[in-house]
N, C-alpha and C. Protein backbone atom coordinates (compact mmCIF):
# COMPACT_ATOMS: atom_id res chain seq x y z
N UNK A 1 18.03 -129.38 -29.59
CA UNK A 1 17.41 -130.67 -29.81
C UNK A 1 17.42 -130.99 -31.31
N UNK A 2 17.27 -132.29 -31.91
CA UNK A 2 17.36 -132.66 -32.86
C UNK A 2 16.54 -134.29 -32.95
N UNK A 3 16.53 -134.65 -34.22
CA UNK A 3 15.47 -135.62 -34.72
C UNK A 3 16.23 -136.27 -36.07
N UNK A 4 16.43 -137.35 -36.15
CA UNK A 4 16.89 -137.82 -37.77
C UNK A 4 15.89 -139.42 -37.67
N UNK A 5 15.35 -139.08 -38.58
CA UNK A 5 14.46 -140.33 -38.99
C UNK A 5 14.80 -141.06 -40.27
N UNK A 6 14.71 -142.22 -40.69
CA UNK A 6 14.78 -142.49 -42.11
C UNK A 6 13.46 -142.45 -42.59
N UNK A 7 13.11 -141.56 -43.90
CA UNK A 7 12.03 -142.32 -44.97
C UNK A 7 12.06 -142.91 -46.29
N UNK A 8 11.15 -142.76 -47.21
CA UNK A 8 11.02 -144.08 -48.11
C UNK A 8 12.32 -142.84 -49.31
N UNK A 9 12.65 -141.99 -49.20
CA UNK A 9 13.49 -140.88 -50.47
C UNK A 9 14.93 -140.97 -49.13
N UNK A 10 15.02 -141.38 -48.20
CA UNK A 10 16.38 -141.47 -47.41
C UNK A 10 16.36 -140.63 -46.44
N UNK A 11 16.48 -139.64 -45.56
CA UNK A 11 16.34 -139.10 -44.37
C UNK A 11 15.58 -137.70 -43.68
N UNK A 12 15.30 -137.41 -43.20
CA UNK A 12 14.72 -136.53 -42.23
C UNK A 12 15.08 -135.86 -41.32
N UNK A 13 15.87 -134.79 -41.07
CA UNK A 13 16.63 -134.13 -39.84
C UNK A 13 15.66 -133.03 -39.33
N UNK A 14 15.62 -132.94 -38.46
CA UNK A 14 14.73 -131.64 -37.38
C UNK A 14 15.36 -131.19 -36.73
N UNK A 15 16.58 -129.90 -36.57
CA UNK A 15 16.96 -129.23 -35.73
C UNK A 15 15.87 -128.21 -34.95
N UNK A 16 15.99 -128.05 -33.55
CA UNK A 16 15.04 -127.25 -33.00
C UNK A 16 15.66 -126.41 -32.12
N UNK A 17 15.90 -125.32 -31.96
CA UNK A 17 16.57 -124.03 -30.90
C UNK A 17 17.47 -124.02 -31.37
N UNK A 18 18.39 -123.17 -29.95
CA UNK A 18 19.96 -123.13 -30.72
C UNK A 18 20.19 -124.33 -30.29
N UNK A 19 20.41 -125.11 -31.42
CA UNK A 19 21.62 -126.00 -31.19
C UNK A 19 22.70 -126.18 -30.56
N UNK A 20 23.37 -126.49 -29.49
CA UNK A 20 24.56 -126.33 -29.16
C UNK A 20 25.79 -127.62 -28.95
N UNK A 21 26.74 -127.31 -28.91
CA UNK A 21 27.92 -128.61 -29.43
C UNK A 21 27.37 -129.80 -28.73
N UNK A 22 27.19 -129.84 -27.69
CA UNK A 22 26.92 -131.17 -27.43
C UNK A 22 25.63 -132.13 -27.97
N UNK A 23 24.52 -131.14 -28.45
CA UNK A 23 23.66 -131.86 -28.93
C UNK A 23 23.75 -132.08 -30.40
N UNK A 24 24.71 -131.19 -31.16
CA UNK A 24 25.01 -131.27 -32.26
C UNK A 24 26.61 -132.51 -32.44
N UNK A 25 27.32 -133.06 -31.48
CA UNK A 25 27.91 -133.64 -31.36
C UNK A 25 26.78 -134.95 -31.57
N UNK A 26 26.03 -134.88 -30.47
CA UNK A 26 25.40 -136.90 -30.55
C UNK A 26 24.57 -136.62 -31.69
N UNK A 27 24.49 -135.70 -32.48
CA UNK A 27 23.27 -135.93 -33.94
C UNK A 27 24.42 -136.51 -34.82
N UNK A 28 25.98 -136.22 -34.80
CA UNK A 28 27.07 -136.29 -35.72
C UNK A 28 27.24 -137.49 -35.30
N UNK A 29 27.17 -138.25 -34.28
CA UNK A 29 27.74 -139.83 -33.51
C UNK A 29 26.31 -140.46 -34.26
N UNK A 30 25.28 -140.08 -34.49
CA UNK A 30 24.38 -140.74 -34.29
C UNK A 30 23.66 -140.69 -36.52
N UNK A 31 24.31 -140.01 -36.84
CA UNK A 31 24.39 -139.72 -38.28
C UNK A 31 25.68 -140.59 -38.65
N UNK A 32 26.96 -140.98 -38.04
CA UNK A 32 27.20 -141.88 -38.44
C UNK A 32 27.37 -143.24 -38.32
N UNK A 33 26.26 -143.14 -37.39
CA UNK A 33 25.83 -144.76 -36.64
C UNK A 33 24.97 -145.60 -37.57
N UNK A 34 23.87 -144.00 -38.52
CA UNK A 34 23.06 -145.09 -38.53
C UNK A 34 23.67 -144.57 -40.34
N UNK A 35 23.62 -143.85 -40.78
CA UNK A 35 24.07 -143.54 -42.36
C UNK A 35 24.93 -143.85 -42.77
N UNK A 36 24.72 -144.91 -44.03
CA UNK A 36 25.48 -146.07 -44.27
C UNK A 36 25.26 -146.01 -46.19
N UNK A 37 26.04 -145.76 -47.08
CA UNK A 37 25.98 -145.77 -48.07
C UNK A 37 25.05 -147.18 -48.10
N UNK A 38 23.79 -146.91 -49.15
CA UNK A 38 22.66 -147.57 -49.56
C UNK A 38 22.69 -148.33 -50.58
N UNK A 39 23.71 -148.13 -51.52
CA UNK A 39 23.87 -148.61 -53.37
C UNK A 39 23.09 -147.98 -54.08
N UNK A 40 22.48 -146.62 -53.36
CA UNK A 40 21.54 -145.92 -54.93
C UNK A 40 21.84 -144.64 -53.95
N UNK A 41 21.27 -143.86 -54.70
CA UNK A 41 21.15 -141.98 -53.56
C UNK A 41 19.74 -141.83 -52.92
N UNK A 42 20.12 -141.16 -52.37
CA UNK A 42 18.95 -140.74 -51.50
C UNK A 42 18.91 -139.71 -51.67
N UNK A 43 17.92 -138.78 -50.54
CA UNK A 43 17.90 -137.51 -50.48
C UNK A 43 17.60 -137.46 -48.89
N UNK A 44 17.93 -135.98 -48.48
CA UNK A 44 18.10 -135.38 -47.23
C UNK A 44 16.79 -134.10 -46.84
N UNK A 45 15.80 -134.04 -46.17
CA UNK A 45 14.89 -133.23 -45.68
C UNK A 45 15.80 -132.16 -44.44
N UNK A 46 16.38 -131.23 -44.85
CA UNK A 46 16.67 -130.76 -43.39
C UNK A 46 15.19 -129.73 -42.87
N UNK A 47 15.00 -130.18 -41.35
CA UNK A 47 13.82 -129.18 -41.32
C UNK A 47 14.39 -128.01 -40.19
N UNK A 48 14.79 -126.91 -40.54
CA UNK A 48 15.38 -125.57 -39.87
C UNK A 48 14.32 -124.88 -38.95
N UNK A 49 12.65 -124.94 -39.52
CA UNK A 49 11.99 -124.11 -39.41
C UNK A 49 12.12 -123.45 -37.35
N UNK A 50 12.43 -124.06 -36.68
CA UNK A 50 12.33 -123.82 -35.50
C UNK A 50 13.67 -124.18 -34.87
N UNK A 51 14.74 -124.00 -35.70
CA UNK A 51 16.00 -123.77 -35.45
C UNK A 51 16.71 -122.26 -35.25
N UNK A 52 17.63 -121.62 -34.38
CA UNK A 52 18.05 -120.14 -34.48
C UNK A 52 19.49 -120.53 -35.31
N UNK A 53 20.46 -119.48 -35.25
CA UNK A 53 21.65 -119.05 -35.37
C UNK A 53 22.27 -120.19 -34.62
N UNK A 54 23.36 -121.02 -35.63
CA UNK A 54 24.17 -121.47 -34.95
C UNK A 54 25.42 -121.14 -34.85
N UNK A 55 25.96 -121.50 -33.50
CA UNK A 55 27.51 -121.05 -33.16
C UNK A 55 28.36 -121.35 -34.00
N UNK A 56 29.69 -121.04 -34.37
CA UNK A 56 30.37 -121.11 -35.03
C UNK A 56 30.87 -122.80 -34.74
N UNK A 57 31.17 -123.46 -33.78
CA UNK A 57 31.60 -124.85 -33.01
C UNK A 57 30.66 -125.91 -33.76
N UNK A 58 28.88 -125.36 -33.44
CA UNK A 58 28.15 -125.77 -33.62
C UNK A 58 27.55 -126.39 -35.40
N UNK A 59 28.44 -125.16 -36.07
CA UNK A 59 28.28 -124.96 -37.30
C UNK A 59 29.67 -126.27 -38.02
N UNK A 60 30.41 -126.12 -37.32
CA UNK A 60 31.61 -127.14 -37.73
C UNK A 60 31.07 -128.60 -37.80
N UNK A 61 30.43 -128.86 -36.68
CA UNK A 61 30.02 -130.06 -36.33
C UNK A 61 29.18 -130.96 -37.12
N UNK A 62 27.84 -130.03 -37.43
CA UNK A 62 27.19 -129.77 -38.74
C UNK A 62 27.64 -129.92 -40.19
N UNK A 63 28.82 -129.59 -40.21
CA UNK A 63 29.31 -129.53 -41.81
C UNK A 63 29.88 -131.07 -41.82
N UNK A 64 30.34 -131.54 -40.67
CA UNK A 64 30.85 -133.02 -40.66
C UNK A 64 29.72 -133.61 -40.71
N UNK A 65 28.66 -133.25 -40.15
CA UNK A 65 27.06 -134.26 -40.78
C UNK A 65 26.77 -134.58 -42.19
N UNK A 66 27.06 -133.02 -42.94
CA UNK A 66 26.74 -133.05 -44.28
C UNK A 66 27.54 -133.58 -45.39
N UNK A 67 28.88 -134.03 -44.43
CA UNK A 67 30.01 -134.35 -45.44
C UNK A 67 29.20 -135.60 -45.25
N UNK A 68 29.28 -136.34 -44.15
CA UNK A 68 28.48 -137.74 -44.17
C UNK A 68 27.69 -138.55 -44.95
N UNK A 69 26.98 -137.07 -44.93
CA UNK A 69 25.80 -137.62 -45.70
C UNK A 69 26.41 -138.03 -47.17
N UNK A 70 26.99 -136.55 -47.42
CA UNK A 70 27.98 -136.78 -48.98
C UNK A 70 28.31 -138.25 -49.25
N UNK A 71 29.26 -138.28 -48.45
CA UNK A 71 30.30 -139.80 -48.78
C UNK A 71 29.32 -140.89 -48.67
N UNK A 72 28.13 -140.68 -48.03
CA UNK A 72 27.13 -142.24 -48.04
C UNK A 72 26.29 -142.13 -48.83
N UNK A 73 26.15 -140.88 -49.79
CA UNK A 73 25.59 -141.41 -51.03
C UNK A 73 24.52 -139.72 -51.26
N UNK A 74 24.49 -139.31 -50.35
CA UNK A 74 22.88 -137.91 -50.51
C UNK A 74 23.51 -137.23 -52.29
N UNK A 75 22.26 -137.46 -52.57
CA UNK A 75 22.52 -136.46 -54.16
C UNK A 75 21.43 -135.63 -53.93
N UNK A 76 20.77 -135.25 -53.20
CA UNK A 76 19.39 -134.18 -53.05
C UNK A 76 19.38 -133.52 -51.55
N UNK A 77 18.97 -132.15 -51.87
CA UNK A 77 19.24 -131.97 -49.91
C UNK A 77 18.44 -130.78 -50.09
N UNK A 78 17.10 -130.70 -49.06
CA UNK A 78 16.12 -129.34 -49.18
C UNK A 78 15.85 -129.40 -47.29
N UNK A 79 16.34 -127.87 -47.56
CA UNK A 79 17.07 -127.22 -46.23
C UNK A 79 15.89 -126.28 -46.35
N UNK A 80 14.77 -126.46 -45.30
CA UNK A 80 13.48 -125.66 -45.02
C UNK A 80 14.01 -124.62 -43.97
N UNK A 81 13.41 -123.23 -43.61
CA UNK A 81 13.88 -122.26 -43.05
C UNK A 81 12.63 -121.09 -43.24
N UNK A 82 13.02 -120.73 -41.95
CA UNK A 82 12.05 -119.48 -41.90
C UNK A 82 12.48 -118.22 -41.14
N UNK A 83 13.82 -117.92 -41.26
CA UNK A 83 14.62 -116.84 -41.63
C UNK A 83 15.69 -116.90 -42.57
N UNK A 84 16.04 -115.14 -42.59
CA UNK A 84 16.85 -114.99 -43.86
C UNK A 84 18.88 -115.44 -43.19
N UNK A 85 18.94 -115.34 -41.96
CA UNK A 85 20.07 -115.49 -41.30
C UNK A 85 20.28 -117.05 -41.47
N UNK A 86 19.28 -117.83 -40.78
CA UNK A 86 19.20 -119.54 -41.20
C UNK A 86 19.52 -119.71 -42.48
N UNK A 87 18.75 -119.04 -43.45
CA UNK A 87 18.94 -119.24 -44.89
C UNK A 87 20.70 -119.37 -45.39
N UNK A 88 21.01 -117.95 -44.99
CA UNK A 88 22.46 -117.72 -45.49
C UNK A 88 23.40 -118.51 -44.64
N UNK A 89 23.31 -118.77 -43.55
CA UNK A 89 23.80 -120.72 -42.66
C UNK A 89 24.09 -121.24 -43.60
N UNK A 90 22.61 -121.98 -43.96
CA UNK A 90 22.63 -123.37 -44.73
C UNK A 90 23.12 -123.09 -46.51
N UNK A 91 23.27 -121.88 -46.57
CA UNK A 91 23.52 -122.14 -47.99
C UNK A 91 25.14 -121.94 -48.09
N UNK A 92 25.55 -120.78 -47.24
CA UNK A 92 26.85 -121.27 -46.56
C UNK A 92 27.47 -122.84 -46.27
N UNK A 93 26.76 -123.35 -45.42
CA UNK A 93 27.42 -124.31 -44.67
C UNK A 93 27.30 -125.30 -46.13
N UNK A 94 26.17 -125.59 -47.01
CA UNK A 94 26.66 -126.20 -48.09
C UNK A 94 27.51 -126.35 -49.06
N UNK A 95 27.65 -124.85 -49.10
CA UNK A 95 28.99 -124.90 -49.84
C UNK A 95 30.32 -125.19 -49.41
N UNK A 96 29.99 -124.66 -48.07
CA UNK A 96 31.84 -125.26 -47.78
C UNK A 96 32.14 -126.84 -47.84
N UNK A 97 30.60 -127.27 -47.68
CA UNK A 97 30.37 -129.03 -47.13
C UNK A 97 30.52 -129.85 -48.72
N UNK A 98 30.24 -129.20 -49.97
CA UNK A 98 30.46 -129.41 -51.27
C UNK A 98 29.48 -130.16 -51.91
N UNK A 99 27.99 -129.89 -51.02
CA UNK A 99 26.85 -129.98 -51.44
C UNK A 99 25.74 -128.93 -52.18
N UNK A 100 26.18 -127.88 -52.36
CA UNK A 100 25.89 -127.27 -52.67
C UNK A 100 24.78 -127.15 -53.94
N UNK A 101 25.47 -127.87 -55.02
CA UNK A 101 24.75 -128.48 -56.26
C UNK A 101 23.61 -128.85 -56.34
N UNK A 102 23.58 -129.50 -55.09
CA UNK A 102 22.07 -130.39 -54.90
C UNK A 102 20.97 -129.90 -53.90
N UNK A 103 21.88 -128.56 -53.22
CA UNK A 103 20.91 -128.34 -52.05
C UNK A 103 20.08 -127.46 -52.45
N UNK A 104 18.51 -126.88 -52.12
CA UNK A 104 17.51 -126.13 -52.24
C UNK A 104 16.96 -125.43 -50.61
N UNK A 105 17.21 -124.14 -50.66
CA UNK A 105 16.62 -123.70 -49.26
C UNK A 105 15.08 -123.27 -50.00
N UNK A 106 14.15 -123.38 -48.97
CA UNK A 106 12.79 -123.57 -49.28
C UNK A 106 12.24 -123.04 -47.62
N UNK A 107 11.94 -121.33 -48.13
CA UNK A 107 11.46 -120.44 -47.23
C UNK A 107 9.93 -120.38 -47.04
N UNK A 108 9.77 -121.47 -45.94
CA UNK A 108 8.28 -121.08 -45.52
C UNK A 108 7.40 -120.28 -45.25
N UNK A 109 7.76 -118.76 -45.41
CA UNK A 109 7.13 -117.65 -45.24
C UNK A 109 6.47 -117.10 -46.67
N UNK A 110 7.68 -117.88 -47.82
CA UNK A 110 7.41 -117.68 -49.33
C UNK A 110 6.06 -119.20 -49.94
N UNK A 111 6.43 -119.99 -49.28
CA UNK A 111 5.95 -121.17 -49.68
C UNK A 111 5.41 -121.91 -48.66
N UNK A 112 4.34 -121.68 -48.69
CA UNK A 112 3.16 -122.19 -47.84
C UNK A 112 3.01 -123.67 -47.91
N UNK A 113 3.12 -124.24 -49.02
CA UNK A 113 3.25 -125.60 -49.38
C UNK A 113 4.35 -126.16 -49.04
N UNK A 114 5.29 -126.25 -48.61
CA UNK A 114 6.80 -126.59 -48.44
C UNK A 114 6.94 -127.44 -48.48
N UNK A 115 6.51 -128.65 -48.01
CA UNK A 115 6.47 -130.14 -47.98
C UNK A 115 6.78 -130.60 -49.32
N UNK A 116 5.62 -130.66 -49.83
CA UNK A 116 5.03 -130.47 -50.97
C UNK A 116 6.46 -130.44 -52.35
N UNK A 117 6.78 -128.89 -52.32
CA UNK A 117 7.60 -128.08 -53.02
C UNK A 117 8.95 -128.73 -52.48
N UNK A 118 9.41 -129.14 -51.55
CA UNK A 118 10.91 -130.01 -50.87
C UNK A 118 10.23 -131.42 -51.43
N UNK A 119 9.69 -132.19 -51.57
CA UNK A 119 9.72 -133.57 -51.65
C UNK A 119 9.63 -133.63 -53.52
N UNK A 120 8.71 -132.61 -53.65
CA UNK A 120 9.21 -132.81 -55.21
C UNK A 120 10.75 -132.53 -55.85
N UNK A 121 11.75 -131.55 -55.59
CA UNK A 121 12.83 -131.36 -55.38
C UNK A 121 13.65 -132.74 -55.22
N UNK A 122 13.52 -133.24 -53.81
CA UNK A 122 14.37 -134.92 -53.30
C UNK A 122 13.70 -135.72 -53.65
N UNK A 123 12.41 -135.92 -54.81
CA UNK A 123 11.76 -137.39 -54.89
C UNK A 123 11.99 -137.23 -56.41
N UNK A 124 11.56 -136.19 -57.07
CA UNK A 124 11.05 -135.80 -58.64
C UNK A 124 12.52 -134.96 -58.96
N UNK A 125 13.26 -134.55 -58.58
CA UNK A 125 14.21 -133.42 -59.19
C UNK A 125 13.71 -132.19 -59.96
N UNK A 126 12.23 -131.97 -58.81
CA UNK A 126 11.87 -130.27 -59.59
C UNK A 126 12.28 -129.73 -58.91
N UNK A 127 12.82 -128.67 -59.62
CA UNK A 127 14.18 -127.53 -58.89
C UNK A 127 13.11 -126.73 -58.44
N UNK A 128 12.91 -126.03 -57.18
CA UNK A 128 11.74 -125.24 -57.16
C UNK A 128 12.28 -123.76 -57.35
N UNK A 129 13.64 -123.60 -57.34
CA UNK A 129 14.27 -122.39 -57.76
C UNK A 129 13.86 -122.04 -59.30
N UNK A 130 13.78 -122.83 -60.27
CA UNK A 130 12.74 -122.46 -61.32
C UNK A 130 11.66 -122.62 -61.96
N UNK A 131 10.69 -123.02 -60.75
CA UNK A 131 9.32 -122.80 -60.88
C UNK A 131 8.64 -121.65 -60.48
């Protein structure tokens, strides 16, 4: 299952379980239905926390989300997680996706505040990697 909302810093994603191709297919139909270069950047909330391991298919599909996002403008991207396997995913899957630069994983087991610590990151540009 999955969730993409817009807010007032640009989007909101909620992956939940394993993901699998077909539901990760209509989040990719449906990421470029509605994500539409804006004329300024935005930023990207991914929320992992109740997401597992995704398939390798599943993981492809995904990286075409994040290119998306790329080409329509995302300059900020905080990828929440509450394992270390999710973690190394998303920091993976950013790099191959060539977001990397901008992305922040933000481990809720470390950071109780997370919200908080991710919105300052995509609203303020505090890196929370050196705070």
């Amino acid at each position: 299952m999955y969730s993409l909302e817009e807010t007032s810093y640009g989007y909101r994603v909620k992956l939940e379980g394993h993901l699998q191709r077909d539901d990760a297919g209509a989040l990719l139909i449906e990421v470029r239905a509605v994500i539409r270069p804006r004329g300024a950047a935005f930023a990207v909330l991914m929320d992992l926390r109740s997401s597992r391991a995704l398939p390798a298919e599943t993981q492809d599909i995904l990286r075409a989300a994040i290119v998306h996002f790329k080409t329509a403008g995302m300059e900020r991207n905080a990828c929440i997680l509450d394992s270390a396997i999710a973690a190394l995913q998303a920091r993976r899957l950013a790099r191959e996706a060539g977001v990397a630069a901008g992305t922040r994983t933000i481990d809720v087991s470390n950071q109780p505040d997370w919200e908080r610590v991710a919105l300052d990151w995509l609203v303020r540009a505090i890196d929370p990697d050196l705070n």
